[in-house]
Protein backbone atom coordinates (compact mmCIF):
# COMPACT_ATOMS: atom_id res chain seq x y z
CA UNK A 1 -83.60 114.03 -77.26
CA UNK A 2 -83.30 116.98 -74.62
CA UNK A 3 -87.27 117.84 -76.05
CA UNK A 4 -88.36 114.00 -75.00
CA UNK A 5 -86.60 114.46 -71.87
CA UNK A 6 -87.88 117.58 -71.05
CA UNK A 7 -91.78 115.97 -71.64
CA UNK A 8 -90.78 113.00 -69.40
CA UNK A 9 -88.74 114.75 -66.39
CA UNK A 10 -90.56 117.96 -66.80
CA UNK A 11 -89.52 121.67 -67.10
CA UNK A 12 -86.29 122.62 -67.22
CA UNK A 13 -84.19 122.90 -64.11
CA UNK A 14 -84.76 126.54 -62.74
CA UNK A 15 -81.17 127.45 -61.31
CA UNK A 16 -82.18 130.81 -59.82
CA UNK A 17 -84.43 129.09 -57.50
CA UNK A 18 -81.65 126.47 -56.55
CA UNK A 19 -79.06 129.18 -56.17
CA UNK A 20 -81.42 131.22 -53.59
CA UNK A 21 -82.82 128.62 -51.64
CA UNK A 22 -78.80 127.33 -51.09
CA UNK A 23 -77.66 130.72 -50.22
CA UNK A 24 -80.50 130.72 -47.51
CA UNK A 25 -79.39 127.22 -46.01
CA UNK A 26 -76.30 128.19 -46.34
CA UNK A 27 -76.53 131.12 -44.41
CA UNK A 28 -78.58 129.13 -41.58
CA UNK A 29 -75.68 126.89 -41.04
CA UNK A 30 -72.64 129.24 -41.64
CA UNK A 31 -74.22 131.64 -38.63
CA UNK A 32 -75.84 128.71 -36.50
CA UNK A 33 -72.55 127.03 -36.18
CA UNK A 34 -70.47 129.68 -36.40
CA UNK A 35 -68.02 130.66 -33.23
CA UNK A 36 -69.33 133.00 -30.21
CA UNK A 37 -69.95 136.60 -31.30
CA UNK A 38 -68.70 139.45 -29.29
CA UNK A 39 -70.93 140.66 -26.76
CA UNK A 40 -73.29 143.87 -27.31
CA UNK A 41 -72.31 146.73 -24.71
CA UNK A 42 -75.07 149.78 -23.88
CA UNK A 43 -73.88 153.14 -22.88
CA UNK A 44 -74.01 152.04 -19.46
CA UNK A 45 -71.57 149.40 -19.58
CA UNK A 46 -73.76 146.71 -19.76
CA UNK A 47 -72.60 143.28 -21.34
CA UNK A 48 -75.46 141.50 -23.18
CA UNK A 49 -73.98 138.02 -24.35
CA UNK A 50 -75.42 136.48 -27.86
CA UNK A 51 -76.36 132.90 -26.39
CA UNK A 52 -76.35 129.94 -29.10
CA UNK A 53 -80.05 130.17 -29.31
CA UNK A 54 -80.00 133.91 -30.38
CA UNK A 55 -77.38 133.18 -32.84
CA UNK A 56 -79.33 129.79 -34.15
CA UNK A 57 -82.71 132.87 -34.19
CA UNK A 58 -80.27 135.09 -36.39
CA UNK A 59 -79.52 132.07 -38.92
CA UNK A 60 -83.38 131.42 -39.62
CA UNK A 61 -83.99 135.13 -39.60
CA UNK A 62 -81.06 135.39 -42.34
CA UNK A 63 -82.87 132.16 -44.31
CA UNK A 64 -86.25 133.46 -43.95
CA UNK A 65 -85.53 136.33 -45.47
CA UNK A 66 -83.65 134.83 -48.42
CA UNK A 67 -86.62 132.75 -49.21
CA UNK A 68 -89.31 135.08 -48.41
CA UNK A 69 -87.54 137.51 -50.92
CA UNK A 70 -86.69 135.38 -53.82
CA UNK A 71 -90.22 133.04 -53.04
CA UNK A 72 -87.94 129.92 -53.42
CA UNK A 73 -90.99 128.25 -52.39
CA UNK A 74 -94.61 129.08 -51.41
CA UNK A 75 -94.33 132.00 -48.75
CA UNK A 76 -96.03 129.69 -46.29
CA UNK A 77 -94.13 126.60 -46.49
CA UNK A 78 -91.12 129.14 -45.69
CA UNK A 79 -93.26 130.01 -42.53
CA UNK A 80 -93.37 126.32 -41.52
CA UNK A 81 -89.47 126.37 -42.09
CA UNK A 82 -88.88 128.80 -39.63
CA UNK A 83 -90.81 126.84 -36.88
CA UNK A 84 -89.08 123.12 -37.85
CA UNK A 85 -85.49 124.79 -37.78
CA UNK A 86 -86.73 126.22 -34.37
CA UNK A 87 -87.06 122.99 -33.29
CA UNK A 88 -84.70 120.61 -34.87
CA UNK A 89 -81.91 122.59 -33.76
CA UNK A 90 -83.25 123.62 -30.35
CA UNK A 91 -83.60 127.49 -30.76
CA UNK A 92 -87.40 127.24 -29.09
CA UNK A 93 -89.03 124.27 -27.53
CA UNK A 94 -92.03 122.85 -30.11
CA UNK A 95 -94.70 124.81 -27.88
CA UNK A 96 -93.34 127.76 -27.97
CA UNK A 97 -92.08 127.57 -31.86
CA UNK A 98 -95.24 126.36 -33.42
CA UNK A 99 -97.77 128.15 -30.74
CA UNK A 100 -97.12 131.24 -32.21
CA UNK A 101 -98.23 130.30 -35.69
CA UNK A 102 -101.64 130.70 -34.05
CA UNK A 103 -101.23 134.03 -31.70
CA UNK A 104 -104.35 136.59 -31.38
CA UNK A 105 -102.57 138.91 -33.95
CA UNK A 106 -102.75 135.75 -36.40
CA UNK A 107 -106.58 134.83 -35.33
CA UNK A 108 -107.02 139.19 -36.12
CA UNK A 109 -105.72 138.86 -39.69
CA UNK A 110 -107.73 135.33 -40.10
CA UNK A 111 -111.10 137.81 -38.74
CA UNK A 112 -109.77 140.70 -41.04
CA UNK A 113 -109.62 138.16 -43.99
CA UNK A 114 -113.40 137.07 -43.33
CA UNK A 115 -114.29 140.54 -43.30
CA UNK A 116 -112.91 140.67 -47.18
CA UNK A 117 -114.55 137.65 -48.19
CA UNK A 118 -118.02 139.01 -46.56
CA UNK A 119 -118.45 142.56 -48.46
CA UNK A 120 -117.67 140.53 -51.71
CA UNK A 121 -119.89 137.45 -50.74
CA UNK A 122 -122.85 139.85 -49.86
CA UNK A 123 -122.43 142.74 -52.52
CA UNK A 124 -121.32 145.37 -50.73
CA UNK A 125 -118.35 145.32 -52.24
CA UNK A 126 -119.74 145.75 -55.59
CA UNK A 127 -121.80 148.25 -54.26
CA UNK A 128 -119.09 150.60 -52.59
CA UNK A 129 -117.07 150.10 -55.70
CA UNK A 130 -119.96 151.15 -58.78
CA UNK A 131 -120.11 154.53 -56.12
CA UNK A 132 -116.48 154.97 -55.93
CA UNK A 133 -116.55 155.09 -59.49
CA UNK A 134 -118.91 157.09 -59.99
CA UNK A 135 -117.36 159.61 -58.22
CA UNK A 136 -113.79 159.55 -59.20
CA UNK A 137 -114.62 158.73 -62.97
CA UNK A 138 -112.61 157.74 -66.06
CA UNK A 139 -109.21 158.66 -65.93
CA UNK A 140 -106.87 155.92 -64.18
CA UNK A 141 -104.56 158.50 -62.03
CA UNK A 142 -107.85 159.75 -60.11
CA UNK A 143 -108.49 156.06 -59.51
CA UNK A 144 -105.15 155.89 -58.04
CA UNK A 145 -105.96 158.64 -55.37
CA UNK A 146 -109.88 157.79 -54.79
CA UNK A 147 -108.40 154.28 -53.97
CA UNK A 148 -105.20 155.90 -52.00
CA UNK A 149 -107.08 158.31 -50.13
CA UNK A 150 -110.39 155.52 -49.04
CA UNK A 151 -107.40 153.74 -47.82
CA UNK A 152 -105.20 155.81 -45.78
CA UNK A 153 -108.61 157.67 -44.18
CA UNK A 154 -110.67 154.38 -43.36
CA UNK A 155 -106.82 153.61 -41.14
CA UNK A 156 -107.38 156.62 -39.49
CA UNK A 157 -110.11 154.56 -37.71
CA UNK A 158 -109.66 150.84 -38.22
CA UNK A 159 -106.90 148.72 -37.91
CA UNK A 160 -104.95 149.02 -41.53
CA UNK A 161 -105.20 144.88 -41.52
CA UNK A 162 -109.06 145.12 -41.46
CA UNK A 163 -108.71 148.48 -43.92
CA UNK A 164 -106.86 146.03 -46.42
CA UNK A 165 -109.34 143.34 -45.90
CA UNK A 166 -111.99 145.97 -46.72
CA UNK A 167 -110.46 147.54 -50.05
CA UNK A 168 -108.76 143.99 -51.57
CA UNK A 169 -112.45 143.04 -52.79
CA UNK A 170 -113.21 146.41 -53.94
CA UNK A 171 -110.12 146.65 -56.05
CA UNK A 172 -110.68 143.29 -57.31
CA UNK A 173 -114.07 144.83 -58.52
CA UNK A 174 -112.22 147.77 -59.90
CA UNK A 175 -109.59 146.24 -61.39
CA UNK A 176 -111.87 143.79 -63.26
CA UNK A 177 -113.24 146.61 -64.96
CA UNK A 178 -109.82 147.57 -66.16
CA UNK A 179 -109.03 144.14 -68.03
CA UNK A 180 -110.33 140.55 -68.75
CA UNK A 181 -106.86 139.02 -68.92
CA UNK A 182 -105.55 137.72 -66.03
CA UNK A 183 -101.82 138.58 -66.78
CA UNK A 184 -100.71 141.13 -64.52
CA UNK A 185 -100.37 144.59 -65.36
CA UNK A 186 -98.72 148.15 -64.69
CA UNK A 187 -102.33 149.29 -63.25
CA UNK A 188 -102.85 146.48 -61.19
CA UNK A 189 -98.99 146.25 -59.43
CA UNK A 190 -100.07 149.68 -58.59
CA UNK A 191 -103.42 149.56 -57.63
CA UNK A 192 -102.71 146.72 -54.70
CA UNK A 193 -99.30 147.46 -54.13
CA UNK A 194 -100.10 150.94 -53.42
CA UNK A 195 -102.77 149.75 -51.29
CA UNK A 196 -100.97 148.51 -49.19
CA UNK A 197 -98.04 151.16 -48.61
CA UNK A 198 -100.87 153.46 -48.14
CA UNK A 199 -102.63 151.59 -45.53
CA UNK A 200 -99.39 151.72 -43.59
CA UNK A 201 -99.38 155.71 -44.18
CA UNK A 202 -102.77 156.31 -43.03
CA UNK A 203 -102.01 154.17 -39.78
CA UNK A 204 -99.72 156.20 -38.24
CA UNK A 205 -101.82 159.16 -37.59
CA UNK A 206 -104.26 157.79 -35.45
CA UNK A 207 -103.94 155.52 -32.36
CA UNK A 208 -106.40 153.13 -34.00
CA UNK A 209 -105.30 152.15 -37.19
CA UNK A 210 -102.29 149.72 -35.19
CA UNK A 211 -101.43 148.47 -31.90
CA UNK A 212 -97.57 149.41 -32.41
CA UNK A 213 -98.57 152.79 -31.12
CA UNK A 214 -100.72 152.45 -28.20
CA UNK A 215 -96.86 150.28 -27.02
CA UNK A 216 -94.48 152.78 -28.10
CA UNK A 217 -96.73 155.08 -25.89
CA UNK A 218 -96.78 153.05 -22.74
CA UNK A 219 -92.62 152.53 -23.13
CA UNK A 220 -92.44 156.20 -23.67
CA UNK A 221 -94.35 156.99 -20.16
CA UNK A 222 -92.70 154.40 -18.18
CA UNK A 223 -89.11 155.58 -19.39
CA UNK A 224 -89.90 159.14 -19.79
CA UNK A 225 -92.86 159.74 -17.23
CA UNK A 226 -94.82 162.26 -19.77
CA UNK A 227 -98.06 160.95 -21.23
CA UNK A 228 -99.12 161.58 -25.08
CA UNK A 229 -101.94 162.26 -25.59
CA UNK A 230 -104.30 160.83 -28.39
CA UNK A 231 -104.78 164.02 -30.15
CA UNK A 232 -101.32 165.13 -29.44
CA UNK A 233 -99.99 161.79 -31.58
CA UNK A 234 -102.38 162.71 -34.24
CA UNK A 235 -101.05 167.02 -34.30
CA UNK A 236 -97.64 165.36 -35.27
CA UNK A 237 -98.50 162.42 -37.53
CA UNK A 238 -101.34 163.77 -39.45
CA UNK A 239 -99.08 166.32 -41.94
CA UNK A 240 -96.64 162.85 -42.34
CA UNK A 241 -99.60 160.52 -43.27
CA UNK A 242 -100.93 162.12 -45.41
CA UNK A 243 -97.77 163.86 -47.15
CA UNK A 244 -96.46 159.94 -48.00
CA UNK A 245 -100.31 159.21 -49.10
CA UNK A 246 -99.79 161.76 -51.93
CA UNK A 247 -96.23 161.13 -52.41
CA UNK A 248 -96.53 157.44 -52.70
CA UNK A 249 -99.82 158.43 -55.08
CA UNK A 250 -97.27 160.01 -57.58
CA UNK A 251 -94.35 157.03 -56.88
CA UNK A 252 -96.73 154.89 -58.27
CA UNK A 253 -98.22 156.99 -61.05
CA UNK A 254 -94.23 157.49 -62.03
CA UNK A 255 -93.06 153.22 -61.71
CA UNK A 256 -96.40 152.17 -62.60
CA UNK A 257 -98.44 154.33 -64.85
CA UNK A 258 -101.51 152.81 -66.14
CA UNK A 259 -101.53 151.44 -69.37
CA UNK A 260 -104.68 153.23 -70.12
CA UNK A 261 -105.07 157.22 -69.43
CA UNK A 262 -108.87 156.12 -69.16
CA UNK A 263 -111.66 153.63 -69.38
CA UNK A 264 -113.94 154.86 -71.66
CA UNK A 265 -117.66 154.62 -70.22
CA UNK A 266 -116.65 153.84 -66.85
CA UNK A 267 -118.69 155.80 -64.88
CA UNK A 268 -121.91 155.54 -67.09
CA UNK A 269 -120.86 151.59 -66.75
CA UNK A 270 -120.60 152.14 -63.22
CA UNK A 271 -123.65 153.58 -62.22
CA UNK A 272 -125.67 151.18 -64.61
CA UNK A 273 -124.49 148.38 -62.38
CA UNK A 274 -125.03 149.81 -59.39
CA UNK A 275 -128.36 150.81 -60.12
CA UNK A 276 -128.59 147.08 -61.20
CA UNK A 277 -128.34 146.07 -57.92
CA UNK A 278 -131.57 147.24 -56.83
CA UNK A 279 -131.78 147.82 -53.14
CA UNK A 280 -130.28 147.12 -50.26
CA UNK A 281 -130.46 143.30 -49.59
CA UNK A 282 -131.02 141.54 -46.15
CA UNK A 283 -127.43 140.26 -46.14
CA UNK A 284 -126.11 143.23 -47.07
CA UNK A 285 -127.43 145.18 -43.88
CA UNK A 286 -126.95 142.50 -41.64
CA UNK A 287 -123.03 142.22 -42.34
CA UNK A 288 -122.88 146.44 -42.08
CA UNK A 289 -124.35 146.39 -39.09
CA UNK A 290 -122.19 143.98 -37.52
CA UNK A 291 -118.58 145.06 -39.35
CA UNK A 292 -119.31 148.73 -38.12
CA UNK A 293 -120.20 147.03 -34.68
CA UNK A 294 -117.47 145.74 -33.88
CA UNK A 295 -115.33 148.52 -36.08
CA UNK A 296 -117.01 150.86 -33.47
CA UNK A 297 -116.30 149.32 -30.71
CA UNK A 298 -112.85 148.58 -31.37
CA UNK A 299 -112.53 152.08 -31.79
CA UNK A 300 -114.62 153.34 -28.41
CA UNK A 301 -111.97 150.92 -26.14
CA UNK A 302 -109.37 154.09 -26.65
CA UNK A 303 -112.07 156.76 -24.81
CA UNK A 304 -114.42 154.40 -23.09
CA UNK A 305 -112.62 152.84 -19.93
CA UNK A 306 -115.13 150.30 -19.33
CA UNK A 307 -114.67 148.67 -22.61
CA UNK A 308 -110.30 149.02 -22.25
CA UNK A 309 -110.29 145.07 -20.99
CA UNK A 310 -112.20 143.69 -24.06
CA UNK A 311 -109.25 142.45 -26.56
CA UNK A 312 -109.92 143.29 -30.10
CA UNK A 313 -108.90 139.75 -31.42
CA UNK A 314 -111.85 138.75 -29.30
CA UNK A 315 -113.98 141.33 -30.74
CA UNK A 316 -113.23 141.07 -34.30
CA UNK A 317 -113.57 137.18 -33.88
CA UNK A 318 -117.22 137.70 -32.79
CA UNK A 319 -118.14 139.06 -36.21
CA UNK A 320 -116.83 135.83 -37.86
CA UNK A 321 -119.18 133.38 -35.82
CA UNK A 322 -121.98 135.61 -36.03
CA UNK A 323 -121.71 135.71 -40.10
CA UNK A 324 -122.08 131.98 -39.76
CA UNK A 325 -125.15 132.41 -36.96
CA UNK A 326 -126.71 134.91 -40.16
CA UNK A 327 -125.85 132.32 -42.74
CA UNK A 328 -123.89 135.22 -44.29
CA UNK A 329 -121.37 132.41 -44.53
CA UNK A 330 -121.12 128.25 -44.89
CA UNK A 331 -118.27 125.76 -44.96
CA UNK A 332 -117.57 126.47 -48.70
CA UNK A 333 -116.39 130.26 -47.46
CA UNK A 334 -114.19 128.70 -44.35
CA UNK A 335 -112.56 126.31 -46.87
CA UNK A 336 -111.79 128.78 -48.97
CA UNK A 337 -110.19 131.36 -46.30
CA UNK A 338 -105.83 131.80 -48.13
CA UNK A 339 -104.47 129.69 -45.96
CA UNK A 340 -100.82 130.60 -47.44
CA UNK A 341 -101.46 134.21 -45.84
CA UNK A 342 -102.37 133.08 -42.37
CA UNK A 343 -99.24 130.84 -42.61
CA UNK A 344 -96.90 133.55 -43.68
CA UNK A 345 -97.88 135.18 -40.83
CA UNK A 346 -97.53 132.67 -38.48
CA UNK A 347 -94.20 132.35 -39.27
CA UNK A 348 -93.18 136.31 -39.02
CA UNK A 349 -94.68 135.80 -35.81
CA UNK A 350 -92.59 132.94 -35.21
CA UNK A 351 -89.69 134.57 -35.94
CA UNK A 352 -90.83 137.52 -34.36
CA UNK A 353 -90.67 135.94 -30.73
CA UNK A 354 -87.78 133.54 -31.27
CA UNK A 355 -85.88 136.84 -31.76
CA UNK A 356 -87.17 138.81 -28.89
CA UNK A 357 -87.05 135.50 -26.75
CA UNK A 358 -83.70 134.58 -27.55
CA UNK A 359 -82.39 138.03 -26.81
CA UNK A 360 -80.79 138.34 -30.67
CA UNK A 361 -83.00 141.57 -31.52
CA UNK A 362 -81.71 143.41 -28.03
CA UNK A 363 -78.30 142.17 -28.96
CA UNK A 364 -78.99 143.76 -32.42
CA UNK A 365 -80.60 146.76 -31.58
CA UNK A 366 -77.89 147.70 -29.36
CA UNK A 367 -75.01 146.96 -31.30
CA UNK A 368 -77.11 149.16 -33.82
CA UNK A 369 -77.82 151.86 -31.70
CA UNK A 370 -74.47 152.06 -29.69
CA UNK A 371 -72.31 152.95 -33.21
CA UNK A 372 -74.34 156.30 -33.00
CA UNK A 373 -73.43 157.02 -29.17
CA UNK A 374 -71.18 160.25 -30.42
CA UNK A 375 -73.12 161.05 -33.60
CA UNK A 376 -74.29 164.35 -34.15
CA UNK A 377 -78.27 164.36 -32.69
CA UNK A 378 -79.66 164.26 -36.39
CA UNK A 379 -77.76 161.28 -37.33
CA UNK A 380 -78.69 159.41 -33.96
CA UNK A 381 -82.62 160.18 -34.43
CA UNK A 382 -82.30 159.00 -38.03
CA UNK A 383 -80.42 155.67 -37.33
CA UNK A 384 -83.18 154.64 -35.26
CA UNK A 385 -85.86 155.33 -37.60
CA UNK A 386 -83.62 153.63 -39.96
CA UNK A 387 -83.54 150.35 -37.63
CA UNK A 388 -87.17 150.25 -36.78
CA UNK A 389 -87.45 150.60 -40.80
CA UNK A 390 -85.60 147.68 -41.09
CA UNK A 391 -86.34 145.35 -38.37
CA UNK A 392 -90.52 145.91 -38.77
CA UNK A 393 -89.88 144.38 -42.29
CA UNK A 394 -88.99 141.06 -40.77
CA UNK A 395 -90.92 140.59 -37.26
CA UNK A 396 -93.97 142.47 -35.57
CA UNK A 397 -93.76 146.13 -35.42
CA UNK A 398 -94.34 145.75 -31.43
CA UNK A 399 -91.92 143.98 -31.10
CA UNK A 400 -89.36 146.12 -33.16
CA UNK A 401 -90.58 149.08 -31.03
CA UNK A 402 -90.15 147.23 -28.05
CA UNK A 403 -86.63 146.22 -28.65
CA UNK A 404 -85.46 149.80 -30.07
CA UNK A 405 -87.22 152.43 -28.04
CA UNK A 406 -86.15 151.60 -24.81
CA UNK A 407 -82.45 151.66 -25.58
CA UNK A 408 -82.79 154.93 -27.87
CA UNK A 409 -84.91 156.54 -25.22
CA UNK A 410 -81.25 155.58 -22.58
CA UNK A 411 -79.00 157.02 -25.34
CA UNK A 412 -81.07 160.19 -26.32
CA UNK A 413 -80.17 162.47 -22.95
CA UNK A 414 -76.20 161.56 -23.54
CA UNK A 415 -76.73 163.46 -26.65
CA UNK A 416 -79.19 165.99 -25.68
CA UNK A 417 -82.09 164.58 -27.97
CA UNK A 418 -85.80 165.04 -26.16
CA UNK A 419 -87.30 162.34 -26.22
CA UNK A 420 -90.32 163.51 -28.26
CA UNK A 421 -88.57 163.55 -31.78
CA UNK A 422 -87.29 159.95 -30.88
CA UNK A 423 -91.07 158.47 -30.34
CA UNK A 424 -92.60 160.06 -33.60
CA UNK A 425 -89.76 159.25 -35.62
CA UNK A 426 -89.85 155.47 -34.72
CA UNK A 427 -93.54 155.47 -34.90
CA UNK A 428 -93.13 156.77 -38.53
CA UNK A 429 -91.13 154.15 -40.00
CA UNK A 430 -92.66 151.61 -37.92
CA UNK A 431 -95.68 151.64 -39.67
CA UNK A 432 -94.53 151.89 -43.60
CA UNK A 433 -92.73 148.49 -44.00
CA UNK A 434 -92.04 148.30 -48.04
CA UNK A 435 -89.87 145.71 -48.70
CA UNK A 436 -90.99 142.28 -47.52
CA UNK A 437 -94.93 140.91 -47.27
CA UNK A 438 -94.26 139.94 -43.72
CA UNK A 439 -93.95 143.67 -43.00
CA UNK A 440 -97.67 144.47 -42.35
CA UNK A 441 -100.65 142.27 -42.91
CA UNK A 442 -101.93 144.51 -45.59
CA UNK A 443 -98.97 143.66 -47.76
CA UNK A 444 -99.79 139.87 -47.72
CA UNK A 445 -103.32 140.58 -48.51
CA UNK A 446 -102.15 142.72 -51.39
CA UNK A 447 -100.29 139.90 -52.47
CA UNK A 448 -103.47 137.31 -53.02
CA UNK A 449 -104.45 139.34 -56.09
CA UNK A 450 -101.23 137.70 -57.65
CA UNK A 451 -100.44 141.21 -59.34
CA UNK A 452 -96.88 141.09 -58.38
CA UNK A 453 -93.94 138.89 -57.32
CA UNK A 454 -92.35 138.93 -53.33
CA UNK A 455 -89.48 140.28 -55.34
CA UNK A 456 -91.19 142.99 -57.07
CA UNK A 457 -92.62 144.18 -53.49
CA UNK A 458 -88.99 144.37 -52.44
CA UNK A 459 -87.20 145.81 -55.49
CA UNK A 460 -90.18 148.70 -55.69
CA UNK A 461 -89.76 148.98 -51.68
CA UNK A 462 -86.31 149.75 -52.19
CA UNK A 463 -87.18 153.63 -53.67
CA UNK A 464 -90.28 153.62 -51.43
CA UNK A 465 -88.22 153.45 -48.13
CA UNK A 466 -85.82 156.11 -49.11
CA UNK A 467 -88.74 158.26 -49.80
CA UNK A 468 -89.89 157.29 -46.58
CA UNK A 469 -86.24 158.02 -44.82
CA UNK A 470 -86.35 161.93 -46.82
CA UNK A 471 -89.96 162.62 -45.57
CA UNK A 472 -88.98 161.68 -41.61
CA UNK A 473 -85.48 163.88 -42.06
CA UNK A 474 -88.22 166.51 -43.29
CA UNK A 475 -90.42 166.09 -40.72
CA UNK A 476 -87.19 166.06 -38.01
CA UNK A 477 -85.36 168.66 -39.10
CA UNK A 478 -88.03 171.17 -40.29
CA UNK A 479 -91.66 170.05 -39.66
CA UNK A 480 -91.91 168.82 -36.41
CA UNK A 481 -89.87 171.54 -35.07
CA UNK A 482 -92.11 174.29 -36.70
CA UNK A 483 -95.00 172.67 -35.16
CA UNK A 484 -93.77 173.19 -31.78
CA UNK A 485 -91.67 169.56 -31.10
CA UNK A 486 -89.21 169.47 -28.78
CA UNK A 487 -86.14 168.30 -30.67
CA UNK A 488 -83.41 168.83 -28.38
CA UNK A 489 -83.34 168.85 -24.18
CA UNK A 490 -82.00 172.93 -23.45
């Protein structure tokens, strides 16, 4: 009897899922409807009040997460949830709630995505990858690092959501070398995973590989009045990127050693099929030269003040309509584009705003901040980086730099902190967001090769962040100040 059910009503009822996606709604209405919450106070005395819009942003912040987390349902119908509860219960007007699904941060993933799709389309992808492999050879741990370290240097001088773009293809290629079966495995959680936590690494040491820290650098001069340099953000960040590229190299080799020590033949294999290639097609140079285009360019706007008013969205968006122009690409490749990415992000940016907006991430931020008024320096500098840790998981890393650094820059003289120390280590954390796919773009496009679960990103994050936590103390308490930071105002 239960069997014949079973084939007429389907599956089994899955209970976790109904559990989760209860706790979420529950949440949403338990904080939404909730009385008034005390106001937030800043050293100065200042009252800021928790209007019923900021609490109604906290209760689909608190449901978003729940979902997102436990994937109650696809991660971008939870993005469309966040926008309808926006509006049904009159958080954010429709055009402001559903606008942002479509901001030029979400049009720079959608050109980062084409990107992907046009080094595998024309072969280059295949191309890079046979050389890769060639070089690094058989054994699966120097795969690891060859990938790792590609990775974290290419976001030295791209943005890390093209840089993920870029590698998902090639690992695809690799990987596919690796197995036929499309199970997941140990090899390939690590492979993309550590993709993209490296990405993030590599993106903090340059000014390029983000926007987050071209902001945090105009806050810092308007609050401060002391310009950092480009170079002098790299000095700092460089020995930090790169110590969590290696670090997060052996993470994974520890939680997700490689079934295989090696694959036998590999780099024979490797350069038999890249030899197989033949040359260079027409395609093939036509997409390089207009990727590196606009790759350079993108890059020459932070030295060349004559190109500082072009917007990058713009300028990575001109490489999409001129791989059509080229007939690189058709309407098969535009239909094809993972819609359930560019939703997901929508709806972090979504959320993202209707925090700011409402005033709920100020309000948070400085109840946060304000329990650490009295703390001894090293506990203050850390509780920020712990925040920023925390809140870049959930909306844009701008915006969690915006909200934070202001009111930690107003704290730090009370307790003698420079301001330096306070910059880096927000910058640090900013960019390494481990535990949820709405973190960083490259986590989401990590996520398309279906390796791992939203709640294997955030169960592995979990270690990953307290690495991340150790390494800034390090870099605080010893590094920094060794390299010459100012830590504390004499």
């Amino acid at each position: 009897m239960t069997t014949n059910a079973q084939a007429i009503y389907g599956s089994t009822v899955d209970w976790k899922r109904i559990l989760f996606l209860l706790i979420g709604v529950t949440l949403f209405f338990v904080v939404n409807f909730s009385p008034p919450w005390p106001d937030a106070i800043d050293p100065t005395g200042k009252h800021f009040i928790l209007s019923k819009e900021a609490k109604g942003a906290l209760a689909v912040f608190l449901l978003a997460g729940t979902w997102w987390v436990f994937e109650v349902v696809p991660i971008g119908v939870t993005s469309l949830t966040i926008g309808v509860l926006q509006v049904l219960f009159m958080i954010r007007p429709a055009e402001k709630a559903f606008t942002d699904f479509m901001t030029p941060s979400v049009l720079f993933i959608f050109g980062s995505l084409v990107i992907g799709m046009v080094f595998t389309k024309t072969g280059l992808t295949k191309r890079l990858a046979y050389k890769m492999l060639a070089i690094v050879g058989e054994k699966t741990s120097m795969i690891y690092l060859g990938c790792f370290v590609v990775t974290a240097a290419l976001s030295h001088i791209m943005a890390h959501t093209a840089v993920a773009a870029t590698m998902f293809p090639l690992l695809m290629t690799i990987y596919a070398m690796y197995t036929d079966e499309e199970k997941p495995t140990k090899f390939g959680k690590g492979l993309f995973m550590g993709m993209a936590f490296v990405a993030g690494a590599g993106s903090i040491v340059t000014l390029l590989g983000a926007a987050r820290g071209a902001v945090a650098l105009g806050f810092f001069k308007d609050i401060v009045g002391r310009d950092i340099s480009f170079f002098e953000l790299t000095f700092y960040m460089f020995p930090i990127g790169w110590a969590m590229t290696f670090i997060l190299w052996g993470f994974f080799m520890v939680f997700f050693k490689p079934e295989q020590k090696t694959i036998p033949g590999l780099r024979e294999k490797a350069k038999k099929l890249g030899k197989a290639m033949g040359k260079i097609t027409r395609d093939e140079i036509i997409a390089s030269t207009i990727i590196f285009a606009c790759i350079f360019v993108m890059s020459a706007k932070q030295f060349i003040p004559s190109l500082e008013p072009l917007d990058k969205n713009a300028i990575i968006l001109v490489s999409t309509i001129l791989f059509f122009v080229f007939r690189i690409l058709d309407i098969k490749d535009l239909e094809s584009i993972p819609w359930n990415i560019m939703l997901l992000f929508g709806g972090a940016m979504s959320i993202g705003f209707c925090l700011w907006q409402t005033g709920a991430a100020e309000w948070m931020a400085i109840n946060w901040l304000s329990m650490f008024k009295e703390s001894h320096w090293f506990v203050f500098v850390m509780s920020i980086a712990f925040f920023i840790m925390m809140m870049t998981n959930f909306i844009m890393n701008v915006a969690a730099i915006a909200i934070s650094l202001p009111v930690a820059l107003v704290i730090a003289p009370y307790l003698g902190v420079a301001p330096e120390v306070i910059l880096f280590a927000a910058l640090v954390t900013a960019g390494m967001p481990f535990l949820l796919l709405v973190g960083a773009a490259p986590n989401a496009i990590a996520y398309n090769s279906r390796q791992f679960t939203t709640g294997e990103f955030f169960l592995y994050g979990i270690p990953a962040s307290i690495i991340l936590m150790i390494v800034v103390g390090l870099a605080v308490y010893i590094i920094w100040p060794i390299m010459g930071m100012p830590i504390l105002i004499k």
